[in-house]
PDB file of N, CA and C in Angstrom:
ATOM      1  N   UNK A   1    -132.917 162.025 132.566  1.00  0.00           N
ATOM      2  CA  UNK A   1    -132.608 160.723 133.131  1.00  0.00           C
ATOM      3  C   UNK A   1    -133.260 159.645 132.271  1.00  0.00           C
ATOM      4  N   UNK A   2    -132.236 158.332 132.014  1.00  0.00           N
ATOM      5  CA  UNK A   2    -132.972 157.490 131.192  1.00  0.00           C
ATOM      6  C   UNK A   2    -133.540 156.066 132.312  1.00  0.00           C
ATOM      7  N   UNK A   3    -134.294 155.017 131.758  1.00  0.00           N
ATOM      8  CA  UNK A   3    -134.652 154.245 132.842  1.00  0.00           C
ATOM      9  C   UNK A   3    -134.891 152.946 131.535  1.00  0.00           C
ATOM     10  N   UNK A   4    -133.922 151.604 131.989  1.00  0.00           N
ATOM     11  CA  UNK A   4    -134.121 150.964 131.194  1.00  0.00           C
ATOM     12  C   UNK A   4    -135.754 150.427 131.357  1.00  0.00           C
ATOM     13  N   UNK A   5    -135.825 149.122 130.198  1.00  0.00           N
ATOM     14  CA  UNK A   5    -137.293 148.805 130.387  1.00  0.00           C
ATOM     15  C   UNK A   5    -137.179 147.653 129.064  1.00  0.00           C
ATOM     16  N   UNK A   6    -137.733 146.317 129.763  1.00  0.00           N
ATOM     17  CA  UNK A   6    -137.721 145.353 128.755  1.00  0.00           C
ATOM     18  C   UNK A   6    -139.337 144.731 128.300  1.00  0.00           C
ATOM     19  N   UNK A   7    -138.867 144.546 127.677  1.00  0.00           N
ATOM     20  CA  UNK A   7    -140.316 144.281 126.318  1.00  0.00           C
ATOM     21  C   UNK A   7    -140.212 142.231 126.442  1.00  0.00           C
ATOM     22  N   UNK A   8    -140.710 141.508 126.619  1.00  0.00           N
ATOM     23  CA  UNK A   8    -141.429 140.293 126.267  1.00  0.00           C
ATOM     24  C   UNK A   8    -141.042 140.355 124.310  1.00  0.00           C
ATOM     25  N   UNK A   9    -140.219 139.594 123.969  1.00  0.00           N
ATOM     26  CA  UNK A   9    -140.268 139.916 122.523  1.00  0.00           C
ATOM     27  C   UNK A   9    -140.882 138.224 121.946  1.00  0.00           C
ATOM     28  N   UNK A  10    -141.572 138.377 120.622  1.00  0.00           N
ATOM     29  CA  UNK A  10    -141.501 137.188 120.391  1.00  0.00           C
ATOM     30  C   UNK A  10    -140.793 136.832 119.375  1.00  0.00           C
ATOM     31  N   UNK A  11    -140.906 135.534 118.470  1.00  0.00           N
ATOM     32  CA  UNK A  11    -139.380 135.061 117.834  1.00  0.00           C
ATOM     33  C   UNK A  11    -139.305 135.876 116.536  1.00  0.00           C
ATOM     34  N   UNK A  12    -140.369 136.542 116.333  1.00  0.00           N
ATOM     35  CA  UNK A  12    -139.982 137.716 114.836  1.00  0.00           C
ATOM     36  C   UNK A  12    -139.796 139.159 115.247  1.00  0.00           C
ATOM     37  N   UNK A  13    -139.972 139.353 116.343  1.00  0.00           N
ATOM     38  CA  UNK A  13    -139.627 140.480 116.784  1.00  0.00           C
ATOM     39  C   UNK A  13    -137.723 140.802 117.047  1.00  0.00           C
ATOM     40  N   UNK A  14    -137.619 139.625 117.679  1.00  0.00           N
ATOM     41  CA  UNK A  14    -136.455 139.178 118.445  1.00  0.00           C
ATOM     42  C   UNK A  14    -135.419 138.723 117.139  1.00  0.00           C
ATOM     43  N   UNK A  15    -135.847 138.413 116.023  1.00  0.00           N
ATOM     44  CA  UNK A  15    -135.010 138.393 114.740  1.00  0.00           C
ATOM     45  C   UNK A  15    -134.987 139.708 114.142  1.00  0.00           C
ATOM     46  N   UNK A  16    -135.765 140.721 114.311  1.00  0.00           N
ATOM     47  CA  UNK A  16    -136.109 141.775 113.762  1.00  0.00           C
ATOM     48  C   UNK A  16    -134.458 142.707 114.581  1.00  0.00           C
ATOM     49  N   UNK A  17    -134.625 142.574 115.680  1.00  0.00           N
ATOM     50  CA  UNK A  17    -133.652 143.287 116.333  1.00  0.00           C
ATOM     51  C   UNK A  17    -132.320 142.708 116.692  1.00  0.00           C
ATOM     52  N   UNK A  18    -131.940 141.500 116.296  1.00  0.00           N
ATOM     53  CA  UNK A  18    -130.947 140.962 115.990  1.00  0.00           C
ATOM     54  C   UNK A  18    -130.322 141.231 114.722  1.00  0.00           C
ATOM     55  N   UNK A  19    -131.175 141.416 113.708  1.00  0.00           N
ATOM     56  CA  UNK A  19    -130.971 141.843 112.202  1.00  0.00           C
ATOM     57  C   UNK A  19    -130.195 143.223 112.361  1.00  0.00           C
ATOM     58  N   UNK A  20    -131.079 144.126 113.173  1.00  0.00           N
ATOM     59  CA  UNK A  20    -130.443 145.474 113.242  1.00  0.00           C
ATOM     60  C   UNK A  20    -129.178 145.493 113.992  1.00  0.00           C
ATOM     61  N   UNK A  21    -128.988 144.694 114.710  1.00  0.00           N
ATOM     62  CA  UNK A  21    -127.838 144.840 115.870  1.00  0.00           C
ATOM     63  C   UNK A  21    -126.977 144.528 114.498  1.00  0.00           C
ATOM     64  N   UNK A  22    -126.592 143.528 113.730  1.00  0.00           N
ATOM     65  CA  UNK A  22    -125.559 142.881 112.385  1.00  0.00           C
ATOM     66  C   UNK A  22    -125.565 144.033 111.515  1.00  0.00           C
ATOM     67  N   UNK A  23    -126.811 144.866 111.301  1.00  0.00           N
ATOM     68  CA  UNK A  23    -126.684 145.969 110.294  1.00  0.00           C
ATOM     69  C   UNK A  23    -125.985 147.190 111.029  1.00  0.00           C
ATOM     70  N   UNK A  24    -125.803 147.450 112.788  1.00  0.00           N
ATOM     71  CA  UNK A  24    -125.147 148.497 113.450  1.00  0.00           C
ATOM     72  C   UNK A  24    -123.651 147.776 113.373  1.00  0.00           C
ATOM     73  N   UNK A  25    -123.673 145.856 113.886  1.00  0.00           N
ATOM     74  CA  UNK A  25    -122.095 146.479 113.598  1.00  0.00           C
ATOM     75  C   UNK A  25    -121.427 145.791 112.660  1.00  0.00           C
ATOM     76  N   UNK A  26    -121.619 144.914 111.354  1.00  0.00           N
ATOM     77  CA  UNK A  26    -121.249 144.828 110.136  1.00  0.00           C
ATOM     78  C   UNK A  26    -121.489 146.722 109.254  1.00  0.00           C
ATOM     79  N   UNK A  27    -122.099 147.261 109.338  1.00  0.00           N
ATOM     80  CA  UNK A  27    -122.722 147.964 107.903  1.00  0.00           C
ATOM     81  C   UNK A  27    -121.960 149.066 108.565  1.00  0.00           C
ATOM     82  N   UNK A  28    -121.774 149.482 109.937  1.00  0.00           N
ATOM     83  CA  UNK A  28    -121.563 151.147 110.179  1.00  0.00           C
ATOM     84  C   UNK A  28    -120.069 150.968 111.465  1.00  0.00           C
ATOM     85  N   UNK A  29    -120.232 149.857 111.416  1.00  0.00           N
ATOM     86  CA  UNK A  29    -118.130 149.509 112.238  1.00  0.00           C
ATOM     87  C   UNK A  29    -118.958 149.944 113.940  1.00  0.00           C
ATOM     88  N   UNK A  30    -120.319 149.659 114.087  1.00  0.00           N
ATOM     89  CA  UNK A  30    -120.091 150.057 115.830  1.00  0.00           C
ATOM     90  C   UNK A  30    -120.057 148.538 116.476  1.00  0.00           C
ATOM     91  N   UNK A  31    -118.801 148.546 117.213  1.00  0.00           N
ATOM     92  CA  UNK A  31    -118.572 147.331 118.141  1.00  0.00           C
ATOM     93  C   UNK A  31    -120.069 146.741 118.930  1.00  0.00           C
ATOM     94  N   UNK A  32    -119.991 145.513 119.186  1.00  0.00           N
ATOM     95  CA  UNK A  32    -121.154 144.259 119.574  1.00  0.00           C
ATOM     96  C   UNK A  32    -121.690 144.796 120.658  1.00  0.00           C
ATOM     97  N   UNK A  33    -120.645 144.909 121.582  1.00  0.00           N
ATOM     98  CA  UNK A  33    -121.230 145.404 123.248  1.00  0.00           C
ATOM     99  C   UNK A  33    -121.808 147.119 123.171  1.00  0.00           C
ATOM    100  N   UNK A  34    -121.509 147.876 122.110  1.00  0.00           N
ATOM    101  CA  UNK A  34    -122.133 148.855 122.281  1.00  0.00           C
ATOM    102  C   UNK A  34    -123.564 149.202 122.199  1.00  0.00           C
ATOM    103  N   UNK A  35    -124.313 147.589 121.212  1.00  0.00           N
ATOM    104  CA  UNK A  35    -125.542 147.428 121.226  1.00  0.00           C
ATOM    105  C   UNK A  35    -126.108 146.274 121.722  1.00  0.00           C
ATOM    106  N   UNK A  36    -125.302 145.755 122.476  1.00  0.00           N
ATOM    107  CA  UNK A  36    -125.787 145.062 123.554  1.00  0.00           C
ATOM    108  C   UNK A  36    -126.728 145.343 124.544  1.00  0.00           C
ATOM    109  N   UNK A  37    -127.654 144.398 124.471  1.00  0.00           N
ATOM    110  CA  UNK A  37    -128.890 144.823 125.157  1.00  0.00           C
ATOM    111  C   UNK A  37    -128.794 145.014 127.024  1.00  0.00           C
ATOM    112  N   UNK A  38    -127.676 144.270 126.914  1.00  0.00           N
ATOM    113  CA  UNK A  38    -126.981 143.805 128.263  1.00  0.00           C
ATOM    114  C   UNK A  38    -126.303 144.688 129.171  1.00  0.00           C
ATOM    115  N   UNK A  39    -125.944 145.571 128.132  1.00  0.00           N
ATOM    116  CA  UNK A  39    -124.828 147.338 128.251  1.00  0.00           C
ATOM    117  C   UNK A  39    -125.239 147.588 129.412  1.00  0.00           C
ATOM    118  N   UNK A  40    -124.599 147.956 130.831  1.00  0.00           N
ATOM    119  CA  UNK A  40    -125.036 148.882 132.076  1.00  0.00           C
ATOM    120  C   UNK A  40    -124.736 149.872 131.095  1.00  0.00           C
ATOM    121  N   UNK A  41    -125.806 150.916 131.184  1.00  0.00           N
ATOM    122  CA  UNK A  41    -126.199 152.267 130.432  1.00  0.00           C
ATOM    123  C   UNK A  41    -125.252 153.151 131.394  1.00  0.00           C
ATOM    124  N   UNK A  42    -125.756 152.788 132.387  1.00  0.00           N
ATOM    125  CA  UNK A  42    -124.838 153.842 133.451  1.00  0.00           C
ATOM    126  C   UNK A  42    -123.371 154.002 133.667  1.00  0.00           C
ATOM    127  N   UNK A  43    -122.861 152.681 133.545  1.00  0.00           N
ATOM    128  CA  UNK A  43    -121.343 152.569 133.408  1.00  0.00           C
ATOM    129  C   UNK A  43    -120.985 153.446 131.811  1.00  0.00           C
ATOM    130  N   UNK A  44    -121.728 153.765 130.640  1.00  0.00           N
ATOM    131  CA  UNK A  44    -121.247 154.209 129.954  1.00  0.00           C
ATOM    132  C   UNK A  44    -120.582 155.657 129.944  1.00  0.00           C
ATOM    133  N   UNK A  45    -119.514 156.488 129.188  1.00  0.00           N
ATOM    134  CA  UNK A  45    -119.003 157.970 129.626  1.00  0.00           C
ATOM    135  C   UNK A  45    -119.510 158.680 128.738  1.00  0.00           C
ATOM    136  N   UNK A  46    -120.059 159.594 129.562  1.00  0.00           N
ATOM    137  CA  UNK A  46    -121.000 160.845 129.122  1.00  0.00           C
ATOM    138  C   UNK A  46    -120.656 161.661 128.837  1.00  0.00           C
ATOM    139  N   UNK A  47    -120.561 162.455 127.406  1.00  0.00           N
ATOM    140  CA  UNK A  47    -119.758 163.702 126.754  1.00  0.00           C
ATOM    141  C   UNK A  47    -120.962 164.421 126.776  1.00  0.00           C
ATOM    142  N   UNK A  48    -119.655 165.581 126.633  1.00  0.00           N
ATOM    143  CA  UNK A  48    -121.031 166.708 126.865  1.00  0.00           C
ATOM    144  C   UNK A  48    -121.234 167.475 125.076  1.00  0.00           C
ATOM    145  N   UNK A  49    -122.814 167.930 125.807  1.00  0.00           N
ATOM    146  CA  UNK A  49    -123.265 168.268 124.070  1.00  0.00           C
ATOM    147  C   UNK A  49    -122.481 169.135 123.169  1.00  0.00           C
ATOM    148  N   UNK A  50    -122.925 169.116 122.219  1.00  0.00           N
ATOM    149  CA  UNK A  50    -121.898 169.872 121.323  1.00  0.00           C
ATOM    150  C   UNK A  50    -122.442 171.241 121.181  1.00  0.00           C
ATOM    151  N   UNK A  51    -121.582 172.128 120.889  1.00  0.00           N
ATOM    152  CA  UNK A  51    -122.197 173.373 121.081  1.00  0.00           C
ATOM    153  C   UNK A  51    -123.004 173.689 119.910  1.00  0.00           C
ATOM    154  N   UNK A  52    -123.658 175.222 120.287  1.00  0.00           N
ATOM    155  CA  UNK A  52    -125.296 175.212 119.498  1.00  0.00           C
ATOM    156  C   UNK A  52    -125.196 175.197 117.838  1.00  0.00           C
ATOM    157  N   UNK A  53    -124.222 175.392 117.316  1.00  0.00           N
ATOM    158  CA  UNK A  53    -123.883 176.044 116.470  1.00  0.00           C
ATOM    159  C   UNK A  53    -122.717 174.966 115.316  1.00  0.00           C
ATOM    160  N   UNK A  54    -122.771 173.459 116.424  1.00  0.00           N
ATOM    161  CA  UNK A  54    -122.260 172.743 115.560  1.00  0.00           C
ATOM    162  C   UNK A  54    -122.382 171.851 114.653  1.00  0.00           C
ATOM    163  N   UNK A  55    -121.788 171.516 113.834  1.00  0.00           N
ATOM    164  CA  UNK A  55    -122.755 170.595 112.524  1.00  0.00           C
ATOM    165  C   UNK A  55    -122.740 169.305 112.957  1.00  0.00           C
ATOM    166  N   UNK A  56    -122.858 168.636 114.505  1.00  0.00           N
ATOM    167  CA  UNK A  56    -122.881 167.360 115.025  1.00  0.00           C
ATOM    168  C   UNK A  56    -124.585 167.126 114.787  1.00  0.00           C
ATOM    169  N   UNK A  57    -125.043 168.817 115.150  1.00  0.00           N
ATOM    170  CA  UNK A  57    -127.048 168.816 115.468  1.00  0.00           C
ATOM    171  C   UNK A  57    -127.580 168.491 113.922  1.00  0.00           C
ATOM    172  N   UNK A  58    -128.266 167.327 114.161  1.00  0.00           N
ATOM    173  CA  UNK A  58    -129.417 166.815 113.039  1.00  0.00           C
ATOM    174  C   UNK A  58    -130.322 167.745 112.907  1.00  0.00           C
ATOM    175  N   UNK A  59    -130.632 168.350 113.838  1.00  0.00           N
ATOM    176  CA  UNK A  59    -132.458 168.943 114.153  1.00  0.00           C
ATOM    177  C   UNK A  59    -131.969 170.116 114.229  1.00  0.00           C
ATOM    178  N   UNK A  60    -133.136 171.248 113.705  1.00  0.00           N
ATOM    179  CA  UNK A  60    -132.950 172.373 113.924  1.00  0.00           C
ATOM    180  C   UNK A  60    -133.961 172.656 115.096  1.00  0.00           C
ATOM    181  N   UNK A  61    -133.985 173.904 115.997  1.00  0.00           N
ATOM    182  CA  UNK A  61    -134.588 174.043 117.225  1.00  0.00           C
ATOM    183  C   UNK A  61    -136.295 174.699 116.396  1.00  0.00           C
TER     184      UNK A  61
END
């Protein structure tokens, strides 16, 4: 289970993560609202994991 949680940012922090939001969706094509800080997390649709054995996994166990 995830649980949002907001941070007090101040104005270089708050440019810091605005920067990244332009580098997620200029540099790698992911749409605005998907890193929108604003996103109900919960309204989003939940796929299920990929199986053990597929080359989606970064990490090995």
């Amino acid at each position: 289970m995830t649980a949002e949680f907001v941070l007090d940012l101040d104005a270089g922090m708050l440019k810091y993560f605005r920067d990244m939001v332009n580098v997620l969706v200029e540099g790698c094509g992911i749409s605005r609202p998907e890193v929108d800080a604003h996103t109900a997390v919960s309204r989003l649709p939940i796929q299920p994991i990929p199986l053990k054995d597929s080359p989606f996994w970064t990490l090995r166990e």
